[in-house]
N, C-alpha and C. Protein backbone atom coordinates (compact mmCIF):
# COMPACT_ATOMS: atom_id res chain seq x y z
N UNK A 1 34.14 39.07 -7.30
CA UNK A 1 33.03 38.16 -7.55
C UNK A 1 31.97 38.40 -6.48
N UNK A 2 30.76 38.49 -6.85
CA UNK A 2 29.84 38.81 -5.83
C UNK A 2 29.12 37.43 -5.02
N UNK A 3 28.51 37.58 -4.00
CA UNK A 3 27.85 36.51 -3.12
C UNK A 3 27.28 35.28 -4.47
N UNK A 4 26.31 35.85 -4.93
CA UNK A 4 25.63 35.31 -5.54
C UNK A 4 26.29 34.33 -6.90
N UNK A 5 27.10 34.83 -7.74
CA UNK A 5 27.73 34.40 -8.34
C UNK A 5 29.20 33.20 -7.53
N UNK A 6 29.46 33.35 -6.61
CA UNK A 6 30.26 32.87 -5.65
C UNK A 6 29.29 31.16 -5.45
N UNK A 7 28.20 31.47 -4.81
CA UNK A 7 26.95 30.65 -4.67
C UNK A 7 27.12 29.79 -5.82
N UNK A 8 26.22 30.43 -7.00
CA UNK A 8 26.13 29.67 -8.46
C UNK A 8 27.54 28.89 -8.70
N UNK A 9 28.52 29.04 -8.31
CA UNK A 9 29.98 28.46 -8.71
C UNK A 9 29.88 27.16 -8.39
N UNK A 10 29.92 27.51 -6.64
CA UNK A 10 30.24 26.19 -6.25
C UNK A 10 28.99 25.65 -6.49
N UNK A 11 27.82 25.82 -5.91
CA UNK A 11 26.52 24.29 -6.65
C UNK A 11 26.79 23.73 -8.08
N UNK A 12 27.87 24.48 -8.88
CA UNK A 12 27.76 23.39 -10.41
C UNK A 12 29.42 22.92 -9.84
N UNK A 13 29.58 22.68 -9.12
CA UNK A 13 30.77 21.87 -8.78
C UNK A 13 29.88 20.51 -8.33
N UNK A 14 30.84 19.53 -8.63
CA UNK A 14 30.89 17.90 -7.90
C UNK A 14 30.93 17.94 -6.48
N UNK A 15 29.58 17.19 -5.94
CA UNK A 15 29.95 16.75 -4.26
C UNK A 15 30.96 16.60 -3.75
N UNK A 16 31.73 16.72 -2.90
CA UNK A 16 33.02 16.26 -2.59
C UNK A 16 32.46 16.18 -0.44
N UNK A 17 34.00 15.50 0.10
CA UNK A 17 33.92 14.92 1.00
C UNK A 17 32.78 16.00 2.34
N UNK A 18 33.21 17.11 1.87
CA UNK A 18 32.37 18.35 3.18
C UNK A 18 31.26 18.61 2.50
N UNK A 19 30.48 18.27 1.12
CA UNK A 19 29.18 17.78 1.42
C UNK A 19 28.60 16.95 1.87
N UNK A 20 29.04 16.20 1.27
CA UNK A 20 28.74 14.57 2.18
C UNK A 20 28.63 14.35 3.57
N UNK A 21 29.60 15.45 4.11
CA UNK A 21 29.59 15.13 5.94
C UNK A 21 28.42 16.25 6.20
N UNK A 22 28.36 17.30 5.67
CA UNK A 22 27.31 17.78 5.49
C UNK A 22 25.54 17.64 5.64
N UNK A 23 25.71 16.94 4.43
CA UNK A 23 24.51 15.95 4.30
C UNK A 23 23.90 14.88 5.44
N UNK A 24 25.25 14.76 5.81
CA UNK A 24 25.24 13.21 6.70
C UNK A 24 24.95 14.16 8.09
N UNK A 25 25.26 15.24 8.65
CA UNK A 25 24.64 15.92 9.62
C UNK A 25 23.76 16.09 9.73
N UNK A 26 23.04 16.53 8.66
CA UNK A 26 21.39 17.34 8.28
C UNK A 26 20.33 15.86 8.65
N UNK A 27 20.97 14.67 7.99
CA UNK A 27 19.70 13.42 7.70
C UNK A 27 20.14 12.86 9.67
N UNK A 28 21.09 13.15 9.95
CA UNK A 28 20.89 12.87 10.97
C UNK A 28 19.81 13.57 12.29
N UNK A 29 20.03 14.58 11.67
CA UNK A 29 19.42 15.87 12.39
C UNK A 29 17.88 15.40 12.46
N UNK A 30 17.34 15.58 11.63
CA UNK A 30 16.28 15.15 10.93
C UNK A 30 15.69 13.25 11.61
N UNK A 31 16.51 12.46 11.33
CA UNK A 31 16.28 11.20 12.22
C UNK A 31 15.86 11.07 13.60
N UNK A 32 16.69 12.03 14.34
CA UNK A 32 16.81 12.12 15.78
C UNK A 32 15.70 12.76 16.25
N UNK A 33 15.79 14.41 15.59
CA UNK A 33 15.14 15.29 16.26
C UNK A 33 13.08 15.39 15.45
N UNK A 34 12.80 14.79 14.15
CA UNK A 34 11.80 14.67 13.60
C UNK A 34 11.85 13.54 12.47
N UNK A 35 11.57 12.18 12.82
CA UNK A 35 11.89 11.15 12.03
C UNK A 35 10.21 10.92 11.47
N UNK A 36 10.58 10.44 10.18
CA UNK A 36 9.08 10.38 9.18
C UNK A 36 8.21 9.30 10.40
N UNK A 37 7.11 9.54 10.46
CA UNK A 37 6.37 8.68 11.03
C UNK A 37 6.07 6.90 10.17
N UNK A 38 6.11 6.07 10.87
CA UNK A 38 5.78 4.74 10.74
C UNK A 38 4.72 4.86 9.66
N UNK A 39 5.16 3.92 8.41
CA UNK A 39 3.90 3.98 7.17
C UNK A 39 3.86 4.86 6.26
N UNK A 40 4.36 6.09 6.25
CA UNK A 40 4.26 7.37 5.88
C UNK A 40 4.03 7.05 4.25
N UNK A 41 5.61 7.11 4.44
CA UNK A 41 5.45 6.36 2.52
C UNK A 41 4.72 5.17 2.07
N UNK A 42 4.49 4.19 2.72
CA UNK A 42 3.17 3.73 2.40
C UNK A 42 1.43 4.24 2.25
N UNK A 43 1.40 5.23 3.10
CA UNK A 43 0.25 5.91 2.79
C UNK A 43 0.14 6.59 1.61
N UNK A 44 1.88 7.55 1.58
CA UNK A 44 1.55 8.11 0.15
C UNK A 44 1.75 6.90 -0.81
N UNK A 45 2.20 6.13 -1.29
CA UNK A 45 2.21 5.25 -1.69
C UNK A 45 0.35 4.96 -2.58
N UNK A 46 -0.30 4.80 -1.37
CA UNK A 46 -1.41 4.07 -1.20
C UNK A 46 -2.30 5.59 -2.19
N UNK A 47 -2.08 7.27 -1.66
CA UNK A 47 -2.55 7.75 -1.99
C UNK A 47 -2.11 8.26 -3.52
N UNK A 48 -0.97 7.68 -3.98
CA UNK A 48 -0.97 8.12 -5.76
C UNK A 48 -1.49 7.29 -6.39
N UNK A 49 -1.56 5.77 -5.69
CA UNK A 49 -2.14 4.83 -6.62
C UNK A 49 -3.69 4.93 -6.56
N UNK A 50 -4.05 5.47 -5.56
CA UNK A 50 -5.69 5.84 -5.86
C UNK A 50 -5.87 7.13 -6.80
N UNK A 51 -5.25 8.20 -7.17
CA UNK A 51 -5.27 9.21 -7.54
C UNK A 51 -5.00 8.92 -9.32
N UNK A 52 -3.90 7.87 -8.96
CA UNK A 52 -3.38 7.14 -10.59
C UNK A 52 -4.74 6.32 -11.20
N UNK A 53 -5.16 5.60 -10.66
CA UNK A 53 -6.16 4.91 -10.92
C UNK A 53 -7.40 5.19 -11.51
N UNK A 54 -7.46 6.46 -10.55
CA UNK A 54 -9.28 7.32 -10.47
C UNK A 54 -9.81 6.32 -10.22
N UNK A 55 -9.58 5.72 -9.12
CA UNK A 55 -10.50 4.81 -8.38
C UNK A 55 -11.31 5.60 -7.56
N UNK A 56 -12.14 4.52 -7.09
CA UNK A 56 -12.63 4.69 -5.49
C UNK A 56 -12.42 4.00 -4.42
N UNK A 57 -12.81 4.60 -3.18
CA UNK A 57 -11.67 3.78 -2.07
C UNK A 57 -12.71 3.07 -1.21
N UNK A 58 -13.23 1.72 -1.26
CA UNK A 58 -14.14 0.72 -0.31
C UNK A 58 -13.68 1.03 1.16
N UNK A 59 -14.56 1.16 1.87
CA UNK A 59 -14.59 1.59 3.56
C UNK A 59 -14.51 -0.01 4.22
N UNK A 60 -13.98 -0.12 5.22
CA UNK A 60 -13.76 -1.77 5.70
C UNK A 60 -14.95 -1.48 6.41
N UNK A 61 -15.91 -2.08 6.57
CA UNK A 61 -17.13 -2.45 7.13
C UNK A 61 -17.20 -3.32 8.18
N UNK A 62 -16.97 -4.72 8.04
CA UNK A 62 -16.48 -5.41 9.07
C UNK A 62 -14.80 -6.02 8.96
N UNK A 63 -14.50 -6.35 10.46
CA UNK A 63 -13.48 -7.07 10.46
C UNK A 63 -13.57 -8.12 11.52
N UNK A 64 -12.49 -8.89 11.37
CA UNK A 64 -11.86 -10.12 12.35
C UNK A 64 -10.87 -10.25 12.68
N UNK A 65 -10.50 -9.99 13.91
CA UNK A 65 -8.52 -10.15 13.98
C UNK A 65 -7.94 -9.46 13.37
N UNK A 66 -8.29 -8.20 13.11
CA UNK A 66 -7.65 -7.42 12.62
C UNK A 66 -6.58 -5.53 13.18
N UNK A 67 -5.76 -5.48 13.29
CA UNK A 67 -5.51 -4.18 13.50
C UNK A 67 -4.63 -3.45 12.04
N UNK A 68 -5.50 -2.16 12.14
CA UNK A 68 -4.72 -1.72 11.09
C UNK A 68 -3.49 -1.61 10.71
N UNK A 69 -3.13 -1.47 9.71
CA UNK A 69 -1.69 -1.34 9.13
C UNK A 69 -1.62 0.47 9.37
N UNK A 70 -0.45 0.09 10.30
CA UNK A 70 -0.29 1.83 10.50
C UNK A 70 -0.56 2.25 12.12
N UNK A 71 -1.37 1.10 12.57
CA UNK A 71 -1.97 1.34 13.64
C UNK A 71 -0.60 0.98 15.01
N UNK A 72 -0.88 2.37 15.87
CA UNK A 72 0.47 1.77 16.66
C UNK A 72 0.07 0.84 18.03
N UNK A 73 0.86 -0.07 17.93
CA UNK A 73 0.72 -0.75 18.72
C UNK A 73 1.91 -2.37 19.35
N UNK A 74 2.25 -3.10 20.02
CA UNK A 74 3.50 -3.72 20.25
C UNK A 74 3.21 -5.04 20.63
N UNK A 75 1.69 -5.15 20.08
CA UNK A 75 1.24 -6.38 19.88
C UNK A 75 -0.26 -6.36 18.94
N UNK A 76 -0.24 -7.26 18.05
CA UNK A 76 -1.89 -7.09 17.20
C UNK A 76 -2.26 -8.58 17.02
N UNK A 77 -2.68 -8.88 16.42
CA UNK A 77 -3.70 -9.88 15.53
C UNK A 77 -3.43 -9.51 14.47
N UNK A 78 -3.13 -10.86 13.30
CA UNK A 78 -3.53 -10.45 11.95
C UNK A 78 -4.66 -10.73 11.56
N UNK A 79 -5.05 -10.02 10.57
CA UNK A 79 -6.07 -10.06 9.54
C UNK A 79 -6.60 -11.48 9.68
N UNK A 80 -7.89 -11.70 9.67
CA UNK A 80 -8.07 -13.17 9.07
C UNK A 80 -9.65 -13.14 8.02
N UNK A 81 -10.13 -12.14 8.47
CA UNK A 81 -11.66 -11.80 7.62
C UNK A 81 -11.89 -10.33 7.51
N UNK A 82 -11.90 -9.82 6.38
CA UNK A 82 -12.10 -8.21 6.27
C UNK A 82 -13.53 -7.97 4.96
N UNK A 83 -14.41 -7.27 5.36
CA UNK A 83 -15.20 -6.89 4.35
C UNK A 83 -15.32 -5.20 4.23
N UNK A 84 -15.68 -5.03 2.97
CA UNK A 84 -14.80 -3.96 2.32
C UNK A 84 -16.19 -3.30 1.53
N UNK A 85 -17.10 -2.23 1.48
CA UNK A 85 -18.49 -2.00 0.82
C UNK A 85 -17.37 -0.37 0.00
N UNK A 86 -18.24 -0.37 -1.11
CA UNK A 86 -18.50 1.14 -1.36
C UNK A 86 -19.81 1.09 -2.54
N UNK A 87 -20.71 1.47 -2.03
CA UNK A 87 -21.65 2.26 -3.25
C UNK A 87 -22.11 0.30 -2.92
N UNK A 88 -22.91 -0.04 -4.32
CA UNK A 88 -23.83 -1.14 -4.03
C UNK A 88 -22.56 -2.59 -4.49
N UNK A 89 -21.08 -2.17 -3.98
CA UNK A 89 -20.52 -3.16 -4.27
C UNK A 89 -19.79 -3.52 -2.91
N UNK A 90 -19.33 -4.80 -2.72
CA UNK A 90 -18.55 -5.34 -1.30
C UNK A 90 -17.99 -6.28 -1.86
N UNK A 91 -17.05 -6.67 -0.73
CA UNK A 91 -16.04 -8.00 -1.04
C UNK A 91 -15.88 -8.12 0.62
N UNK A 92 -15.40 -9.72 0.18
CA UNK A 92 -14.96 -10.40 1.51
C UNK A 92 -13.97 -11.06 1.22
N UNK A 93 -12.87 -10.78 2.27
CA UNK A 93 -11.84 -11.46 1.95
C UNK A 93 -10.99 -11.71 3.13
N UNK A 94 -10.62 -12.98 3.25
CA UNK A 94 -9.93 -14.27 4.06
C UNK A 94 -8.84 -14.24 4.28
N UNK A 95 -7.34 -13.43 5.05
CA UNK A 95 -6.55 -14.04 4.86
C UNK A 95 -5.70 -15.31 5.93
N UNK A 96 -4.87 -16.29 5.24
CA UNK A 96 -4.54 -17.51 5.91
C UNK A 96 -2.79 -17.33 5.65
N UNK A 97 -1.98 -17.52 7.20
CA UNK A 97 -0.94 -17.39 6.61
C UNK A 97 -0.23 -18.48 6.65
N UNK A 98 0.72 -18.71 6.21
CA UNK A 98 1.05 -20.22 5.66
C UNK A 98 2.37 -20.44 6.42
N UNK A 99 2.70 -21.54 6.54
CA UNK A 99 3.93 -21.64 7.68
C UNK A 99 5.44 -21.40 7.12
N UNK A 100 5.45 -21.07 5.49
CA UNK A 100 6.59 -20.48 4.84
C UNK A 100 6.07 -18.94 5.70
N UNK A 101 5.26 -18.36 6.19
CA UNK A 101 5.21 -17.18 6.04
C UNK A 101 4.69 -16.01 5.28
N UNK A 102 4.49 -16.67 4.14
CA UNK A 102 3.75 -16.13 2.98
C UNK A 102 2.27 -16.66 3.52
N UNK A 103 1.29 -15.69 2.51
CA UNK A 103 0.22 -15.30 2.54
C UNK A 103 -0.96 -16.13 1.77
N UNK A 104 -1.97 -16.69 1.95
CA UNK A 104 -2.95 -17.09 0.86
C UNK A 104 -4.43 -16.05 0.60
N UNK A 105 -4.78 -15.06 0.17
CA UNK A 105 -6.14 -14.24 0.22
C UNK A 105 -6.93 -14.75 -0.99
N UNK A 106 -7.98 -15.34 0.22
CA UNK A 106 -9.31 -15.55 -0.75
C UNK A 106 -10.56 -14.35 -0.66
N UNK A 107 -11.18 -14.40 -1.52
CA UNK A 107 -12.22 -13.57 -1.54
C UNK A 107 -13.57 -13.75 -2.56
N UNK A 108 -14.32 -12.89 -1.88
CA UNK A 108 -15.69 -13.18 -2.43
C UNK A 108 -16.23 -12.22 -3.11
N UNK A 109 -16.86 -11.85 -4.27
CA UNK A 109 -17.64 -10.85 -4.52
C UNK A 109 -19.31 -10.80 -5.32
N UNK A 110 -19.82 -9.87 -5.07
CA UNK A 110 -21.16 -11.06 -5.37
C UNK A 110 -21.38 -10.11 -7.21
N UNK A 111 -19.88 -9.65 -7.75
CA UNK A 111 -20.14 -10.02 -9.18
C UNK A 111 -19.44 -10.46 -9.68
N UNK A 112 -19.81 -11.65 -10.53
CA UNK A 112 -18.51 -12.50 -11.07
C UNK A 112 -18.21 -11.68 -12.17
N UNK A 113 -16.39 -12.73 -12.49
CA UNK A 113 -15.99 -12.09 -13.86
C UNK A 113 -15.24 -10.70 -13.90
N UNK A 114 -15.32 -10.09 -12.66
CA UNK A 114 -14.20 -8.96 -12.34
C UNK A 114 -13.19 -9.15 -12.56
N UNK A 115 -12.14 -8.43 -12.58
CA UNK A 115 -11.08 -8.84 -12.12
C UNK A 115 -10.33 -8.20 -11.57
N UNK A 116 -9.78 -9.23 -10.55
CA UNK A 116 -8.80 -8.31 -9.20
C UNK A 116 -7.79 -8.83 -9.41
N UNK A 117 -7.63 -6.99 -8.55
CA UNK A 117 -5.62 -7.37 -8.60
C UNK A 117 -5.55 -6.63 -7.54
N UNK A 118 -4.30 -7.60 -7.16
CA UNK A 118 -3.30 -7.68 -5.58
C UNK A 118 -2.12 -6.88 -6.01
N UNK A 119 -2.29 -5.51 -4.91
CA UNK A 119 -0.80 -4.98 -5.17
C UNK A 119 0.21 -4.89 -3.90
N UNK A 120 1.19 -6.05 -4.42
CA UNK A 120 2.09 -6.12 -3.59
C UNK A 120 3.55 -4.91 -3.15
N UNK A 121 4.61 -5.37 -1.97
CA UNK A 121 5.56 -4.30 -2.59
C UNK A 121 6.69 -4.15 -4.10
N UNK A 122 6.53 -5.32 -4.10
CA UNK A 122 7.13 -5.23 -5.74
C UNK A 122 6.01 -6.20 -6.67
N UNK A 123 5.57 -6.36 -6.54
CA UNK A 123 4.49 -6.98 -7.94
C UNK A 123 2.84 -6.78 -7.72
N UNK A 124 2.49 -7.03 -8.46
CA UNK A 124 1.23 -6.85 -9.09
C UNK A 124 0.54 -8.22 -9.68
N UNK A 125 -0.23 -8.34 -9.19
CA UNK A 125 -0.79 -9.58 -10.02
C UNK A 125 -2.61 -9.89 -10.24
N UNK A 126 -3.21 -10.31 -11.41
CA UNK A 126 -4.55 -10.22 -11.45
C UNK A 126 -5.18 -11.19 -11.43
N UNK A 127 -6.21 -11.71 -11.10
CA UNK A 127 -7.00 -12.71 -11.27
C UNK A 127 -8.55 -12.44 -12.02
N UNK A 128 -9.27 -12.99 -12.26
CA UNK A 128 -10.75 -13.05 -12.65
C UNK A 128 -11.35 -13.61 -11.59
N UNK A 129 -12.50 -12.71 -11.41
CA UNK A 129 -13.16 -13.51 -9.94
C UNK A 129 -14.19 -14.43 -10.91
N UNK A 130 -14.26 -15.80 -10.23
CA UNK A 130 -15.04 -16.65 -11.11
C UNK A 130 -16.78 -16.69 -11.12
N UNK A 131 -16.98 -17.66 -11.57
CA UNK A 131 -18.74 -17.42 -11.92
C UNK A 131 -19.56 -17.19 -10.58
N UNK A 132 -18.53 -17.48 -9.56
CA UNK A 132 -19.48 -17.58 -8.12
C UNK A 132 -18.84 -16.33 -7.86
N UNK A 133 -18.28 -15.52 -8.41
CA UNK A 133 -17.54 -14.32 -7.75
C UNK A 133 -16.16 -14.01 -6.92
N UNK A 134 -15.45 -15.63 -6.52
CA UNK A 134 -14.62 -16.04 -5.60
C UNK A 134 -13.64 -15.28 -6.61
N UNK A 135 -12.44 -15.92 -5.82
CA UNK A 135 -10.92 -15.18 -6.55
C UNK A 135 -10.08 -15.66 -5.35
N UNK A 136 -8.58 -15.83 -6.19
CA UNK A 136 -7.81 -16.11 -4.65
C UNK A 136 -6.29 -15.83 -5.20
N UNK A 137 -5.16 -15.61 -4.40
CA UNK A 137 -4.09 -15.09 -4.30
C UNK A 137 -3.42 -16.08 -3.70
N UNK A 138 -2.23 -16.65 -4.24
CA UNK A 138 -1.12 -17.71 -3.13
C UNK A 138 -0.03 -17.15 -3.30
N UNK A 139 0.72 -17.54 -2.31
CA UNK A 139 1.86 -16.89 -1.77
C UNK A 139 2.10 -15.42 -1.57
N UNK A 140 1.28 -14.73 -1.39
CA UNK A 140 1.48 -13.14 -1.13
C UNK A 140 2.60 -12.86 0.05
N UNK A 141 3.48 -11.77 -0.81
CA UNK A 141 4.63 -11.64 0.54
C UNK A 141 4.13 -11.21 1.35
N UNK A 142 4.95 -11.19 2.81
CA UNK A 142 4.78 -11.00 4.09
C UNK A 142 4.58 -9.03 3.75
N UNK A 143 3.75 -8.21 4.44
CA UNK A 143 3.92 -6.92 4.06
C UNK A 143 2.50 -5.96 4.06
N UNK A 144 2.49 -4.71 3.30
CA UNK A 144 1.30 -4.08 3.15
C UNK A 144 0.77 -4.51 1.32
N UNK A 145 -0.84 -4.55 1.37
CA UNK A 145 -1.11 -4.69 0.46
C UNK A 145 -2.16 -4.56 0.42
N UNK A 146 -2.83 -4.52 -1.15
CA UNK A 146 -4.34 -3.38 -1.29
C UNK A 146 -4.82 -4.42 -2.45
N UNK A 147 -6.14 -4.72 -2.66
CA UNK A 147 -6.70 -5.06 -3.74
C UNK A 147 -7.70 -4.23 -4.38
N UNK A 148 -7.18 -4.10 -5.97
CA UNK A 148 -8.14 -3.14 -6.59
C UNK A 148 -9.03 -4.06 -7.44
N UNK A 149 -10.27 -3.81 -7.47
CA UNK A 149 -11.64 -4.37 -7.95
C UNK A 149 -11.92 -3.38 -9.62
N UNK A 150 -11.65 -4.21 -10.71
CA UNK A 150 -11.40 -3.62 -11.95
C UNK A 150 -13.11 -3.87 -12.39
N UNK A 151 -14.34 -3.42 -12.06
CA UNK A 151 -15.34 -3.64 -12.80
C UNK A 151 -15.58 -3.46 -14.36
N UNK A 152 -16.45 -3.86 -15.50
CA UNK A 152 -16.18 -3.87 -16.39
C UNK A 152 -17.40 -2.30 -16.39
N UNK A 153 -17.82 -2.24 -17.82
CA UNK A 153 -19.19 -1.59 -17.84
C UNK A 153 -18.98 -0.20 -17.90
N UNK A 154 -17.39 0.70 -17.77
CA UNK A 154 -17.08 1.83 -17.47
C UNK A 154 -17.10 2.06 -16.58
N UNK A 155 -17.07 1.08 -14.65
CA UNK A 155 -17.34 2.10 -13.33
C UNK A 155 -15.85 1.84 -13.03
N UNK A 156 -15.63 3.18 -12.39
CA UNK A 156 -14.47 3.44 -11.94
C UNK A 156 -13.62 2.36 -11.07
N UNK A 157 -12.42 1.90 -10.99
CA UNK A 157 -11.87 0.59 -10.21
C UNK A 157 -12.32 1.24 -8.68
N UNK A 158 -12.59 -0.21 -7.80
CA UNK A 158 -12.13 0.54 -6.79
C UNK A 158 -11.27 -0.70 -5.52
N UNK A 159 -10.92 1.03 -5.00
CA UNK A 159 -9.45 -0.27 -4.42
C UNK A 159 -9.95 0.04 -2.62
N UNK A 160 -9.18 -0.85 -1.98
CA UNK A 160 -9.40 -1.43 -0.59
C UNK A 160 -7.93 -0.31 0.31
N UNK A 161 -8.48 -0.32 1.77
CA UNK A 161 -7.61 0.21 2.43
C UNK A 161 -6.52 -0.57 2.21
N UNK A 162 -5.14 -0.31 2.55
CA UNK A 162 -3.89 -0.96 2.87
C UNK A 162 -4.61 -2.58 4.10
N UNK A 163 -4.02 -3.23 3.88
CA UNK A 163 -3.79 -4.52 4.27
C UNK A 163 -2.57 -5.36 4.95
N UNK A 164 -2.64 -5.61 5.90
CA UNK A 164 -1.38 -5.74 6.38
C UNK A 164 -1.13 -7.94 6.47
N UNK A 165 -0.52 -8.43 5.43
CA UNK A 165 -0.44 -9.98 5.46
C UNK A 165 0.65 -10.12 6.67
């Protein structure tokens, strides 16, 4: 039997215990000596859902108490006022955190009748921003999170940096 065919054998065999310890060497290897950086998969995360979307991505313009999500550091401020521009559109948005821990985000936009949506790590949820343009979110889990701005009219959604509640 030659190398190669030897090879092909065993990979259509079942894992058994000396892959596994195997495996369990390599992810260790890997942990110790080059571990994924902090956020990572949240960034990609952040970057299929803009790519999924064909959105566009609002630049934070101003902030308050804020340090980024991602940003290293062993003490921050959260979020409490973030404004968000791209092209002739902006939002402002508030967040307040609540003594469960969970999140309340209000926001402003100066076109009503949008509608936004909050993407959490497991849910999704939308609102209509009302005739004054406002909109608001309760109980948002503790975590990273992005709001995408669904304009009507055919313009492309567009969504906000990562957010850290």
């Amino acid at each position: 039997m030659t190398s190669s065919s030897r090879e092909d054998q065993l990979a259509m065999e079942p894992m058994d215990a000396l892959d596994e310890e195997l495996l369990a060497r390599i992810h260790h290897l890997h942990l110790t000596r080059d571990p994924m950086p902090d956020g990572l998969v949240d960034r990609i995360s952040f970057a299929m859902t803009v790519a999924a979307l064909e959105a566009d991505v609002a630049q934070t313009v101003a902030e308050s108490g804020l340090t980024a999500a991602g940003a290293r550091s062993t003490s921050y401020d959260r979020a409490t006022r973030v404004t968000f521009a791209h092209g002739d559109f902006s939002a402002m948005v508030t967040i307040d955190i609540g003594r469960d821990g969970s999140g309340d985000v209000h926001g402003w936009i100066p076109e009503p009748g949008i509608d936004v949506e909050l993407r959490e790590r497991s849910r999704a949820q939308t609102v209509p921003a009302d005739g004054d343009g406002r909109f608001h979110f309760s109980g948002v889990e503790r975590g990273l999170v992005h709001l995408v701005f669904h304009r009507h009219g055919g313009h492309r959604p567009i969504i906000t940096p990562t957010l850290e509640i």
